[in-house]
Structure formats: C-alpha cells, structure tokens
PDB file of N, CA and C in Angstrom:
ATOM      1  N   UNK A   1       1.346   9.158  12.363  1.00  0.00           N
ATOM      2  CA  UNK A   1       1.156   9.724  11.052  1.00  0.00           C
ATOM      3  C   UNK A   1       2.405  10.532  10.695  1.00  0.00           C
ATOM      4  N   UNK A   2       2.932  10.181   9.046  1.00  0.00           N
ATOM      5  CA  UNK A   2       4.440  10.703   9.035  1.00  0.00           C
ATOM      6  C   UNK A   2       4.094  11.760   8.877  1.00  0.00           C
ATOM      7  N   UNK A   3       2.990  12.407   8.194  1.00  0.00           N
ATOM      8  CA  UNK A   3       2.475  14.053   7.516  1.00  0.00           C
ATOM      9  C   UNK A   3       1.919  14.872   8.458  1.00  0.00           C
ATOM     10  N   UNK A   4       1.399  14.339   9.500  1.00  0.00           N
ATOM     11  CA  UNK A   4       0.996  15.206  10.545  1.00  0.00           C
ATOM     12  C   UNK A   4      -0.573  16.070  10.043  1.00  0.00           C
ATOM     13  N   UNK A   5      -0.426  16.750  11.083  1.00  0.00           N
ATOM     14  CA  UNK A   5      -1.894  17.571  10.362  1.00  0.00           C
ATOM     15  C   UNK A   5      -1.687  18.606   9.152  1.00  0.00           C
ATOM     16  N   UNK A   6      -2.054  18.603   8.013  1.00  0.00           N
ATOM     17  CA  UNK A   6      -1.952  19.408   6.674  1.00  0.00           C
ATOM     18  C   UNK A   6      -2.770  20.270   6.420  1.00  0.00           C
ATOM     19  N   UNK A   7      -2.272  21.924   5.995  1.00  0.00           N
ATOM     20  CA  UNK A   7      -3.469  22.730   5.545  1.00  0.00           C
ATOM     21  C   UNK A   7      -3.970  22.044   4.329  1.00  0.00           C
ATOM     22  N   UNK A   8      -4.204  21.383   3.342  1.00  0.00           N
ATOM     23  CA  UNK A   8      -4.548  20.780   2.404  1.00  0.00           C
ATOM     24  C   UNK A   8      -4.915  19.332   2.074  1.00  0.00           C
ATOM     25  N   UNK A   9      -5.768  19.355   1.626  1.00  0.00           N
ATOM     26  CA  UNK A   9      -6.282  17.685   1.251  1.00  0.00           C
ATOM     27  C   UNK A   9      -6.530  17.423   0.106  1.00  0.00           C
ATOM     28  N   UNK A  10      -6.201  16.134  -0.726  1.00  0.00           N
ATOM     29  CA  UNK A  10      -5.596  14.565  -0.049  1.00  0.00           C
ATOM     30  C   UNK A  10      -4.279  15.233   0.166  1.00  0.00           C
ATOM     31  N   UNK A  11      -3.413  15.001   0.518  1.00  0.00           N
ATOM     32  CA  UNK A  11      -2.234  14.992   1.318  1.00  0.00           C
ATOM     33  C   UNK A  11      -1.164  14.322   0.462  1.00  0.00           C
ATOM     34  N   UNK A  12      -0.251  15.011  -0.042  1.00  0.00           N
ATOM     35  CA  UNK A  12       0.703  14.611  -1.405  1.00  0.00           C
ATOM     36  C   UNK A  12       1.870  13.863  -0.863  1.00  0.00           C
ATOM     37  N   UNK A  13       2.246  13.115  -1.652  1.00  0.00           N
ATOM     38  CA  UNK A  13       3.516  12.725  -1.187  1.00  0.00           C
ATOM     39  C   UNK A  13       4.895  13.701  -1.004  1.00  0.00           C
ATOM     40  N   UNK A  14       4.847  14.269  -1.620  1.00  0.00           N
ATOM     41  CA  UNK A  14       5.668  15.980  -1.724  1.00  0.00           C
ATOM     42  C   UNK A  14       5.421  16.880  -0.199  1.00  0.00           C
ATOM     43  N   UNK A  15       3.948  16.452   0.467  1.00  0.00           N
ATOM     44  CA  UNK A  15       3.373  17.622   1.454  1.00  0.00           C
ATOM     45  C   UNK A  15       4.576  17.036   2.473  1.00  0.00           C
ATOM     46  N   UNK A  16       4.881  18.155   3.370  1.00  0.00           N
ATOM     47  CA  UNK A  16       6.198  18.252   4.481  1.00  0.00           C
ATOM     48  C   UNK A  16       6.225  16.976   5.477  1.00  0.00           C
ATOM     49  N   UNK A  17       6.689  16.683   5.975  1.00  0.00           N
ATOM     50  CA  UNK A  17       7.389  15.513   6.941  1.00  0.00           C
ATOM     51  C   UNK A  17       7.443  16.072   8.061  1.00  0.00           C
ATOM     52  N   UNK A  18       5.929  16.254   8.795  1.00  0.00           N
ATOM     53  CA  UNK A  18       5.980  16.379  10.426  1.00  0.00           C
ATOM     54  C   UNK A  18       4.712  15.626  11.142  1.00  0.00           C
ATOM     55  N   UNK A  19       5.853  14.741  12.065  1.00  0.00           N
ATOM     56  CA  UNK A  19       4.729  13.595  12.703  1.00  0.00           C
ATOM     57  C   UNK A  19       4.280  14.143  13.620  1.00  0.00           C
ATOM     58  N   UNK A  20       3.482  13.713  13.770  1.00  0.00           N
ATOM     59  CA  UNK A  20       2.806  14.031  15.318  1.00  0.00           C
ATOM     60  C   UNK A  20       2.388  12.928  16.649  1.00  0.00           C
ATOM     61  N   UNK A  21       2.988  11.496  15.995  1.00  0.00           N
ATOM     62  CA  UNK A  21       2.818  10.638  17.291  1.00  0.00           C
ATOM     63  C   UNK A  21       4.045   9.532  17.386  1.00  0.00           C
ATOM     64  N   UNK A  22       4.217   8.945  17.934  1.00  0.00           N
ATOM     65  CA  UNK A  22       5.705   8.322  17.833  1.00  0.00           C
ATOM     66  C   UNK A  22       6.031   7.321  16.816  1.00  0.00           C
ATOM     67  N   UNK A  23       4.993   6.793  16.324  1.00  0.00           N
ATOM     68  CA  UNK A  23       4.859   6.197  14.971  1.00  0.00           C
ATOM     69  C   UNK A  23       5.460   6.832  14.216  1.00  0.00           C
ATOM     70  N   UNK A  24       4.505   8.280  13.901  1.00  0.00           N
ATOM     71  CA  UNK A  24       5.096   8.414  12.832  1.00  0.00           C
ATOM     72  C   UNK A  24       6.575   9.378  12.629  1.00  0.00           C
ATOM     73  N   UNK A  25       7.055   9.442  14.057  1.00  0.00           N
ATOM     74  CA  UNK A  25       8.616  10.151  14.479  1.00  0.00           C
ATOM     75  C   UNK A  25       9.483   9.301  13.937  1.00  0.00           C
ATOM     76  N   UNK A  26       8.880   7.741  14.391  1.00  0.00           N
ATOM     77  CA  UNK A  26       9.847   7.051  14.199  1.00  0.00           C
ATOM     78  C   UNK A  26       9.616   6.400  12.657  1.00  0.00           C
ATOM     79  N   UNK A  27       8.898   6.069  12.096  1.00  0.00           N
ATOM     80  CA  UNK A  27       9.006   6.225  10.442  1.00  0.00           C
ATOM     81  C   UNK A  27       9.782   7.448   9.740  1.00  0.00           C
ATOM     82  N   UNK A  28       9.678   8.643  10.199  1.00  0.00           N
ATOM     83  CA  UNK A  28      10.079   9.620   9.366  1.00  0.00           C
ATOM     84  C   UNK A  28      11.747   9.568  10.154  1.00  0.00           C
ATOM     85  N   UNK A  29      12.374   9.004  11.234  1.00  0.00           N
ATOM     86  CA  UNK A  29      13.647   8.760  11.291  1.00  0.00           C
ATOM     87  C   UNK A  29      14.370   7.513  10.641  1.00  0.00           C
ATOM     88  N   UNK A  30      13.254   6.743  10.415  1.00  0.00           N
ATOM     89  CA  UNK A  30      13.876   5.261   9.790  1.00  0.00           C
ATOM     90  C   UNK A  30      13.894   5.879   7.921  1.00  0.00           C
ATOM     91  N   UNK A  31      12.966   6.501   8.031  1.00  0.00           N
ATOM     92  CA  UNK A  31      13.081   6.835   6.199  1.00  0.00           C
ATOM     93  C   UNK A  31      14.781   7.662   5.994  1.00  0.00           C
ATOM     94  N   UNK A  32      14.723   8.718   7.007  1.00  0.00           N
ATOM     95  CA  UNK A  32      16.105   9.863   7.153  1.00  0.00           C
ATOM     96  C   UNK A  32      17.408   8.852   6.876  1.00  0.00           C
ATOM     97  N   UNK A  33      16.985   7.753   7.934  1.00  0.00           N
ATOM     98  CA  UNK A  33      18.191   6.926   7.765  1.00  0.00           C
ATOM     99  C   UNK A  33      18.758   6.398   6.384  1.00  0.00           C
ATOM    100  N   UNK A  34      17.745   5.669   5.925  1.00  0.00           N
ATOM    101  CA  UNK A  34      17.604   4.747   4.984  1.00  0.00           C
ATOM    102  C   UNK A  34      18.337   5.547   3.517  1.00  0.00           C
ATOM    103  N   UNK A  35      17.946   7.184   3.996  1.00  0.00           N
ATOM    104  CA  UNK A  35      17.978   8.313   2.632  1.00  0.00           C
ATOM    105  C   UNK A  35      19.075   8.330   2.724  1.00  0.00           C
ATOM    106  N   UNK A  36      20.221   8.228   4.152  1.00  0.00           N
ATOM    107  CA  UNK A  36      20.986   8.783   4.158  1.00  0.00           C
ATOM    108  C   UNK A  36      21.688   7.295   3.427  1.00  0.00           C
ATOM    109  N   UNK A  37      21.785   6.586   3.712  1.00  0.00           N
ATOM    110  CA  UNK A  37      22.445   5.202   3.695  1.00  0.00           C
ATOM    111  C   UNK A  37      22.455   4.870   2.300  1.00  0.00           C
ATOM    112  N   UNK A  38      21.744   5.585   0.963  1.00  0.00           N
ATOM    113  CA  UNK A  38      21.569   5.438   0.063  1.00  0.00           C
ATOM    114  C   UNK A  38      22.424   6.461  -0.393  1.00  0.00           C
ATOM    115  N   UNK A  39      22.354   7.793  -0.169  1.00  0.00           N
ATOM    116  CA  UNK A  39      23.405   8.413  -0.156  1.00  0.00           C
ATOM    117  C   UNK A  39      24.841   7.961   0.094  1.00  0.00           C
ATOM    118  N   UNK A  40      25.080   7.305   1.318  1.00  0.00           N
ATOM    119  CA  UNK A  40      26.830   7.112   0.863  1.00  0.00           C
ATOM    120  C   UNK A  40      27.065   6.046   0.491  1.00  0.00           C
ATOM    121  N   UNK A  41      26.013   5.047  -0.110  1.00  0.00           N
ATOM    122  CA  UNK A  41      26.574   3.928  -0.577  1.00  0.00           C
ATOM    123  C   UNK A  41      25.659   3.678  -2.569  1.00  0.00           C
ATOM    124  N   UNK A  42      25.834   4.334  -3.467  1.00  0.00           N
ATOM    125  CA  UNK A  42      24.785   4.167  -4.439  1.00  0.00           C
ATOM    126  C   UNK A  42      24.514   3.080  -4.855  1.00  0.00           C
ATOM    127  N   UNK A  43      24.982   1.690  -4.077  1.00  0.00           N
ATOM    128  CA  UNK A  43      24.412   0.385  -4.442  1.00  0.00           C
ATOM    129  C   UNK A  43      23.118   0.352  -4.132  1.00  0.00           C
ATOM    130  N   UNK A  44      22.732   0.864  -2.771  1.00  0.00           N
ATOM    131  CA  UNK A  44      21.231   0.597  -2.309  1.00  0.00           C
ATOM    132  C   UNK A  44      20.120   1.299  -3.222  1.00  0.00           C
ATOM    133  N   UNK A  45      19.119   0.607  -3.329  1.00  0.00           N
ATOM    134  CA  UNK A  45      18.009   0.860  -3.838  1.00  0.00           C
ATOM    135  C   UNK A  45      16.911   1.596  -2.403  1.00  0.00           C
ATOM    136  N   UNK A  46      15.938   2.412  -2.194  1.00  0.00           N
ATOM    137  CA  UNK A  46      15.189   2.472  -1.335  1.00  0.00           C
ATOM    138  C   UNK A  46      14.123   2.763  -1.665  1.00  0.00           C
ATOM    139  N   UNK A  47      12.780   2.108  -1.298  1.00  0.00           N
ATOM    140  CA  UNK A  47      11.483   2.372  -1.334  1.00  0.00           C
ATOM    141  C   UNK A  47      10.846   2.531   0.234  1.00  0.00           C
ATOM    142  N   UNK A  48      10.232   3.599   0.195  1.00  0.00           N
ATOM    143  CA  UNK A  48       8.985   3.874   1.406  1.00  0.00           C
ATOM    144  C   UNK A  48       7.741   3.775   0.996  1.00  0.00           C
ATOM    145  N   UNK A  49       7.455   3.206   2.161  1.00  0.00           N
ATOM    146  CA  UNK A  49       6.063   2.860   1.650  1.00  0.00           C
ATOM    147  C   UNK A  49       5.208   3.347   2.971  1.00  0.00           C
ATOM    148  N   UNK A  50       3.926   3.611   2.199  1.00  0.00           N
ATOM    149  CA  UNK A  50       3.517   4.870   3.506  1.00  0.00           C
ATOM    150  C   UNK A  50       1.949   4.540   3.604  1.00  0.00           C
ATOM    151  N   UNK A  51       2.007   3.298   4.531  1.00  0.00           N
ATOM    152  CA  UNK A  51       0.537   2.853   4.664  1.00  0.00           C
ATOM    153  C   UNK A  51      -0.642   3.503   5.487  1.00  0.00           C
ATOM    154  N   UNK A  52      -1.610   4.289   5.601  1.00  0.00           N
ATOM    155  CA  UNK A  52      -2.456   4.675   6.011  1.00  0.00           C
ATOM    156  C   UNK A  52      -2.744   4.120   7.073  1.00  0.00           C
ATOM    157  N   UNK A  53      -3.582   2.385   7.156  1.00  0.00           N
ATOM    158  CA  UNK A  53      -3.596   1.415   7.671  1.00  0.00           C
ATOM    159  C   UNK A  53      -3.776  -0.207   7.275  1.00  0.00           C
ATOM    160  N   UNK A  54      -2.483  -0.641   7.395  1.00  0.00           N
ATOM    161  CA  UNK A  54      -2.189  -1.270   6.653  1.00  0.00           C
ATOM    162  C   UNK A  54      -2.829  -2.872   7.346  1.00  0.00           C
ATOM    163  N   UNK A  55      -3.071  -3.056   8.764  1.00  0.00           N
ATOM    164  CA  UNK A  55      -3.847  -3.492   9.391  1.00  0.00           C
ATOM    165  C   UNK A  55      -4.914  -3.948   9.321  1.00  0.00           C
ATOM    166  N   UNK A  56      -6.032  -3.220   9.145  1.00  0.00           N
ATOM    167  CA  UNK A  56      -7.303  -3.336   8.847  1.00  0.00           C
ATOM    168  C   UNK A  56      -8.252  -2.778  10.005  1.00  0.00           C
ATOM    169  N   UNK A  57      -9.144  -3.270  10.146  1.00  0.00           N
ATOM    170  CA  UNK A  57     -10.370  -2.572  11.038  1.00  0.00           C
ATOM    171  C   UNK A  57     -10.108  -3.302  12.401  1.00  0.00           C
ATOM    172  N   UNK A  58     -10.594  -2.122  13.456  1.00  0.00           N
ATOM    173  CA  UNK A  58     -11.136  -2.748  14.748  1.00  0.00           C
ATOM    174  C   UNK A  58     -12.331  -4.668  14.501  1.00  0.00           C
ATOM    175  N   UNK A  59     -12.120  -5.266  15.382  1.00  0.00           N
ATOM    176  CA  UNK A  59     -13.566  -6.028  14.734  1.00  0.00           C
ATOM    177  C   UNK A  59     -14.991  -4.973  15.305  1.00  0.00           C
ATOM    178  N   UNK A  60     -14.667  -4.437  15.897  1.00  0.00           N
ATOM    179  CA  UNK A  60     -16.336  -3.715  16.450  1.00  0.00           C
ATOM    180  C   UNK A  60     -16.134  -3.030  15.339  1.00  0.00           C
ATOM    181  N   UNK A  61     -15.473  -2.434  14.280  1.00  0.00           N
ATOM    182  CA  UNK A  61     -16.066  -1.585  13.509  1.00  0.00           C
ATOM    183  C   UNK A  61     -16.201  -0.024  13.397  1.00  0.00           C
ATOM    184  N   UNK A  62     -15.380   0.357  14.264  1.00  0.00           N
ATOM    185  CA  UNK A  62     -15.532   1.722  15.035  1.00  0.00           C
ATOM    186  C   UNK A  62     -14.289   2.174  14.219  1.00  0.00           C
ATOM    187  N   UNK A  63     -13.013   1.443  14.235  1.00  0.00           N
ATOM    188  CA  UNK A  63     -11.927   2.164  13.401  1.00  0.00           C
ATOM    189  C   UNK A  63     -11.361   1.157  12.631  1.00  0.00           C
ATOM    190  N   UNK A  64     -11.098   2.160  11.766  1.00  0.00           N
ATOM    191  CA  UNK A  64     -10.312   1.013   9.603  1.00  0.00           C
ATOM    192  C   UNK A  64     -11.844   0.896   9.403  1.00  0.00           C
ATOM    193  N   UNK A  65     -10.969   0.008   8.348  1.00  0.00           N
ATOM    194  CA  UNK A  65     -12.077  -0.345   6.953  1.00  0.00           C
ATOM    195  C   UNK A  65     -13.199  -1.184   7.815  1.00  0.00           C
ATOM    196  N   UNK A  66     -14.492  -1.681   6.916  1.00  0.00           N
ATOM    197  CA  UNK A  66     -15.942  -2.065   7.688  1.00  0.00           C
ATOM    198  C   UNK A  66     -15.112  -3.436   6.910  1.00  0.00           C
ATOM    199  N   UNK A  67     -15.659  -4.190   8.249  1.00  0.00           N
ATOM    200  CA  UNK A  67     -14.974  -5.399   8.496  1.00  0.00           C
ATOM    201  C   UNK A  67     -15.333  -6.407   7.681  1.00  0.00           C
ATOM    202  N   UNK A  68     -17.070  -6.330   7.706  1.00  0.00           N
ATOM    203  CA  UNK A  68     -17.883  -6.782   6.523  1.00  0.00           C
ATOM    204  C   UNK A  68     -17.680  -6.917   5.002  1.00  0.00           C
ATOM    205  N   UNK A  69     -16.620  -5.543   4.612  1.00  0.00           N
ATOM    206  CA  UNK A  69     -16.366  -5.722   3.069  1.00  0.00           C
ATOM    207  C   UNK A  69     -15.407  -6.555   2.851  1.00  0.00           C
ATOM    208  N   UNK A  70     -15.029  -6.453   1.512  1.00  0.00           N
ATOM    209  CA  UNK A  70     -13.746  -7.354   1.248  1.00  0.00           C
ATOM    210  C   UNK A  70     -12.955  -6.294   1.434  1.00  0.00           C
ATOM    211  N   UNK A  71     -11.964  -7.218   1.948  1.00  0.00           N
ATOM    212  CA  UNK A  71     -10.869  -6.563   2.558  1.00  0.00           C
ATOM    213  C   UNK A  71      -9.880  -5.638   1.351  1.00  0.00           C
ATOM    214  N   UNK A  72      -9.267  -4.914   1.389  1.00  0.00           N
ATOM    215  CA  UNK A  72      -8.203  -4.317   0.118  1.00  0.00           C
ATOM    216  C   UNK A  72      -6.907  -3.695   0.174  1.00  0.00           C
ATOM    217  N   UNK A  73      -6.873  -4.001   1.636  1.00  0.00           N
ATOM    218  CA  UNK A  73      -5.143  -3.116   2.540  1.00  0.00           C
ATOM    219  C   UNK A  73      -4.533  -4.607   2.682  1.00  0.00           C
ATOM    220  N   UNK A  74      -3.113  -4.197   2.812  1.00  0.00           N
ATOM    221  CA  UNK A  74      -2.340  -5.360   2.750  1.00  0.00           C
ATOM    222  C   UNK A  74      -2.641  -6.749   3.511  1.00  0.00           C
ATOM    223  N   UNK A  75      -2.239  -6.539   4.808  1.00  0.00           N
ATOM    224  CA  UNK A  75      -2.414  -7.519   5.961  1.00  0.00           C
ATOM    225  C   UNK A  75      -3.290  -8.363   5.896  1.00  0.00           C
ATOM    226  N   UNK A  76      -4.112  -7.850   5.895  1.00  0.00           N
ATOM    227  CA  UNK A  76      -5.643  -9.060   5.774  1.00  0.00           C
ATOM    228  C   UNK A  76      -5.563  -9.985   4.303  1.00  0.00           C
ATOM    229  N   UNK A  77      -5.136  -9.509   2.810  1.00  0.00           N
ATOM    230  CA  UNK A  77      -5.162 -10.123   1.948  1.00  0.00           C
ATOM    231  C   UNK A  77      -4.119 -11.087   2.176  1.00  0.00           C
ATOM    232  N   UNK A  78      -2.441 -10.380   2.460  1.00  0.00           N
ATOM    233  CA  UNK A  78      -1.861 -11.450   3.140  1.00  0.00           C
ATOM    234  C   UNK A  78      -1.862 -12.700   3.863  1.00  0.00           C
ATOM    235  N   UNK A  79      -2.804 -12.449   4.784  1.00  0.00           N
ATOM    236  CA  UNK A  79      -3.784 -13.531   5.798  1.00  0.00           C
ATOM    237  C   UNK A  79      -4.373 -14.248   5.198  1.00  0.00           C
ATOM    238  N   UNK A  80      -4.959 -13.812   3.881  1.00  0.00           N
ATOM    239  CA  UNK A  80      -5.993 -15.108   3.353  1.00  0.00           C
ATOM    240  C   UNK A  80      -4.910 -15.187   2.083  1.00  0.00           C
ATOM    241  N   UNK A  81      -4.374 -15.025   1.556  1.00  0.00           N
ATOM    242  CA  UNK A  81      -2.978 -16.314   0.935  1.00  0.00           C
ATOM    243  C   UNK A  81      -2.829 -16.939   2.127  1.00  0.00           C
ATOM    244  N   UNK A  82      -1.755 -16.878   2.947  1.00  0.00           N
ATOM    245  CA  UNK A  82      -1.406 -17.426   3.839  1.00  0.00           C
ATOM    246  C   UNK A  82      -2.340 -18.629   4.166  1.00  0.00           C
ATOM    247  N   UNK A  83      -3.535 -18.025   4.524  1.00  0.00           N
ATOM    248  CA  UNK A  83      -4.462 -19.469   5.165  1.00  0.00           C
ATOM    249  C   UNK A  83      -4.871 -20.027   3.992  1.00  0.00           C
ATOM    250  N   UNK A  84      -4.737 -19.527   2.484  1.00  0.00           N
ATOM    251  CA  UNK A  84      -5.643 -20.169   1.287  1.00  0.00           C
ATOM    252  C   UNK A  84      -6.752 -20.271   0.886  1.00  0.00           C
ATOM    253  N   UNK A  85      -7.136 -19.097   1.827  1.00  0.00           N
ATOM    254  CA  UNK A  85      -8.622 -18.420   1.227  1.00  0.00           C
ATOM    255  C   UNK A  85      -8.534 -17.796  -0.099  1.00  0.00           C
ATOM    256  N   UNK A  86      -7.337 -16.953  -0.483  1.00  0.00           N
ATOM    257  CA  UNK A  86      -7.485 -16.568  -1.772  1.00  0.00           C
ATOM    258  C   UNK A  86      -5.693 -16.890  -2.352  1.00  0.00           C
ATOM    259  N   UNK A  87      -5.712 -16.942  -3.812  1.00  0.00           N
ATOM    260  CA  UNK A  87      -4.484 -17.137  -4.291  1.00  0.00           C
ATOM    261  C   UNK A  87      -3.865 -16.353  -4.649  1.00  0.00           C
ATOM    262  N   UNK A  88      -2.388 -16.509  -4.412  1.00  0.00           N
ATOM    263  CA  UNK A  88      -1.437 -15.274  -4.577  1.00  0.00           C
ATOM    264  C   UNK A  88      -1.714 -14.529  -6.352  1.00  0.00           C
ATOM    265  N   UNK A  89      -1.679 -13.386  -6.346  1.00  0.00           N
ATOM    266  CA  UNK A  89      -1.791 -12.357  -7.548  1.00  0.00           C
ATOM    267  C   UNK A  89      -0.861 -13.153  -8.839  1.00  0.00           C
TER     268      UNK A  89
END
C-alpha cells in the first residue's frame, strides 16, 4: 500500500506517500523515478495509477471483491475481452 496507514478516511490522492510493505516501497520509488524523469526531460508525459486491487478476489472469497458478482477492477474484465466473454468498451 503506497499511503500506508492514514489518520483519515477515504484516503486522498493528495494524503502523504508512506508505504508500509514492499509493494508499496517499491511503487512509491518507481513513481519518484518516473517524477523525476519527467522533470529533466519535458517530453514525457506521466500517469500513476493507483490500484487498490486490481486483481480481483481470492476464489474462496475471503479477500477482494465476492467472486460471484460481476466483476469491475481491471484484470478480470481484461480476461473476459481477451477470452470474448465480453466486448472491448
């Protein structure tokens, strides 16, 4: 997690940049980079994108989204374009 634990909730995009597991150390060094790299070059464009879980659920159901619904995080919709369960947007 790039935000770490927050006195405040929902959790802003503005709220401070401290991870607390190596995930999210290493997201919040790949973003540093990316900021910086935009900085000395102003051709680059940069977007972060800051997925919760972008994955989807355990199948038991215990962690992410209930496996049962329709799906609405990236990966899984991906998966069904891909296989042609559903058609691209």
């Amino acid at each position: 997690m790039v935000y770490g634990a927050q006195d405040k909730n929902p959790i802003s995009e503005l709220s401070p940049i401290r991870p607390i597991n190596t995930y999210g150390n290493t997201k919040a060094v790949v973003e540093k980079m990316l900021s910086n790299l935009r900085l000395a070059d102003f051709g680059w464009q940069v977007a972060n994108l800051r997925y919760f879980n972008p994955a989807g659920a355990h199948p038991s159901g215990l962690l992410g989204e209930n496996p049962a619904r329709k799906p609405c995080i990236l990966f899984p919709l991906i998966g069904q374009v891909l296989t042609g369960e559903k058609k691209p947007y």
